[in-house]
Protein backbone atom coordinates (compact mmCIF):
# COMPACT_ATOMS: atom_id res chain seq x y z
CA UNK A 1 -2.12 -0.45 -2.86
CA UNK A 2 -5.27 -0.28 -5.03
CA UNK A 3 -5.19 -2.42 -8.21
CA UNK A 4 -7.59 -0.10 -10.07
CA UNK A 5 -5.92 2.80 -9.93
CA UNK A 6 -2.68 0.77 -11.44
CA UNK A 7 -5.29 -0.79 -14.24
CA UNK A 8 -6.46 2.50 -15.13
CA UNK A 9 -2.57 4.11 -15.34
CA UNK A 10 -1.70 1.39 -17.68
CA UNK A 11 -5.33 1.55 -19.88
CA UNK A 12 -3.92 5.13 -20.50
CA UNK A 13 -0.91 4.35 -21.23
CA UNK A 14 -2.13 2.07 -24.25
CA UNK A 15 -4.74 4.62 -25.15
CA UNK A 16 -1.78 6.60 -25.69
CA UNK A 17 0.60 4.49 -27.92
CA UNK A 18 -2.52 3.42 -29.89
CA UNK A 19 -2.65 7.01 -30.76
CA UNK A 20 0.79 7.38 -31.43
CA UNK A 21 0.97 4.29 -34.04
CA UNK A 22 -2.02 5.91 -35.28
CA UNK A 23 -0.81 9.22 -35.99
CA UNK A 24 2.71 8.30 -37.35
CA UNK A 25 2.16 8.95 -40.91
CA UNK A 26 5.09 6.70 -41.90
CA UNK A 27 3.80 4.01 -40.99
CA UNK A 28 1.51 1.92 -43.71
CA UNK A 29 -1.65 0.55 -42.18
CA UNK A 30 -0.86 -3.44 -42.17
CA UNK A 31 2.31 -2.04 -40.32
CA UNK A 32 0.23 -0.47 -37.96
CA UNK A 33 -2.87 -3.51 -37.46
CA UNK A 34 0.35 -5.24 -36.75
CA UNK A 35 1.69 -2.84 -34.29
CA UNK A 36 -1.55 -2.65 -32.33
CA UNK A 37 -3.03 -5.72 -32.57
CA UNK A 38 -1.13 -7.49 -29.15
CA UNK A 39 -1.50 -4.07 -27.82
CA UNK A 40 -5.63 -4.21 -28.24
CA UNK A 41 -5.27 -7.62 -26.62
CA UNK A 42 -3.37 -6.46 -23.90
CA UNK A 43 -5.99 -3.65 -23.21
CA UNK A 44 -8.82 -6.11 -23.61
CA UNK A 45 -7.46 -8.09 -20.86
CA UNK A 46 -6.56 -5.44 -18.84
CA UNK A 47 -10.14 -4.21 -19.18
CA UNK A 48 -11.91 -7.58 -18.14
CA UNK A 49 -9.41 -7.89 -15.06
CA UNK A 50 -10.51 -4.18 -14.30
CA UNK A 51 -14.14 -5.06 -14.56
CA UNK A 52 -13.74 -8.40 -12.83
CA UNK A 53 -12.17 -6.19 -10.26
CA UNK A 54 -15.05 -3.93 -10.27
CA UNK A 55 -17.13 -6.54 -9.54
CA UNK A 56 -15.52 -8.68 -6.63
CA UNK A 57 -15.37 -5.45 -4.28
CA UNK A 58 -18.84 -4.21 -5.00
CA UNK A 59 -19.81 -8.26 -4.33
CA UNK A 60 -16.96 -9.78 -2.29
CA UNK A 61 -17.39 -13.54 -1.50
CA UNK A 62 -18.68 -15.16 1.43
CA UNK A 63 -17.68 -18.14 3.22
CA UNK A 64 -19.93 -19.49 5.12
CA UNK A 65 -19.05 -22.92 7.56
CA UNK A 66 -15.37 -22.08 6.87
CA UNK A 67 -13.76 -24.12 4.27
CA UNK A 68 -15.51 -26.21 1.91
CA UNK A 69 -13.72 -29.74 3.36
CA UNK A 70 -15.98 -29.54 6.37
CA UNK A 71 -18.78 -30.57 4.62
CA UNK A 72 -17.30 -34.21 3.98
CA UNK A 73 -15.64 -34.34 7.55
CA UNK A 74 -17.35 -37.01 9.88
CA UNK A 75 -18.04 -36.12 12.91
């Protein structure tokens, strides 16, 4: 399974509704700023998840001395 390639499907997919709110000519403009604006939230998270992403496999964590309750343990 590889999350990114699932984040980047559904960042297309809201590309293309955007542009189909956008081009329906029907539609007045507060109606579409209300049609789009959960939408550009959704892609804004979707985007920071997909950076965030990004980041932890080009940097993945380290643990180092196993879990971090060892340090108080006495020994």
């Amino acid at each position: 399974m590889n999350p990114l390639h699932h984040i980047d499907a559904a960042l297309q997919e809201i590309d293309d509704e955007v542009q189909m709110i956008l081009m329906n000519i029907k539609l007045s403009l507060n109606d579409k700023d209300a049609l789009m604006l959960p939408i550009v939230r959704y892609k804004k998270v979707l985007a920071q998840t997909k950076e965030d992403l990004e980041y932890l496999i080009a940097n993945p964590p380290v643990q180092e001395g196993g879990c971090g309750m060892a340090k108080h343990r006495k020994d």
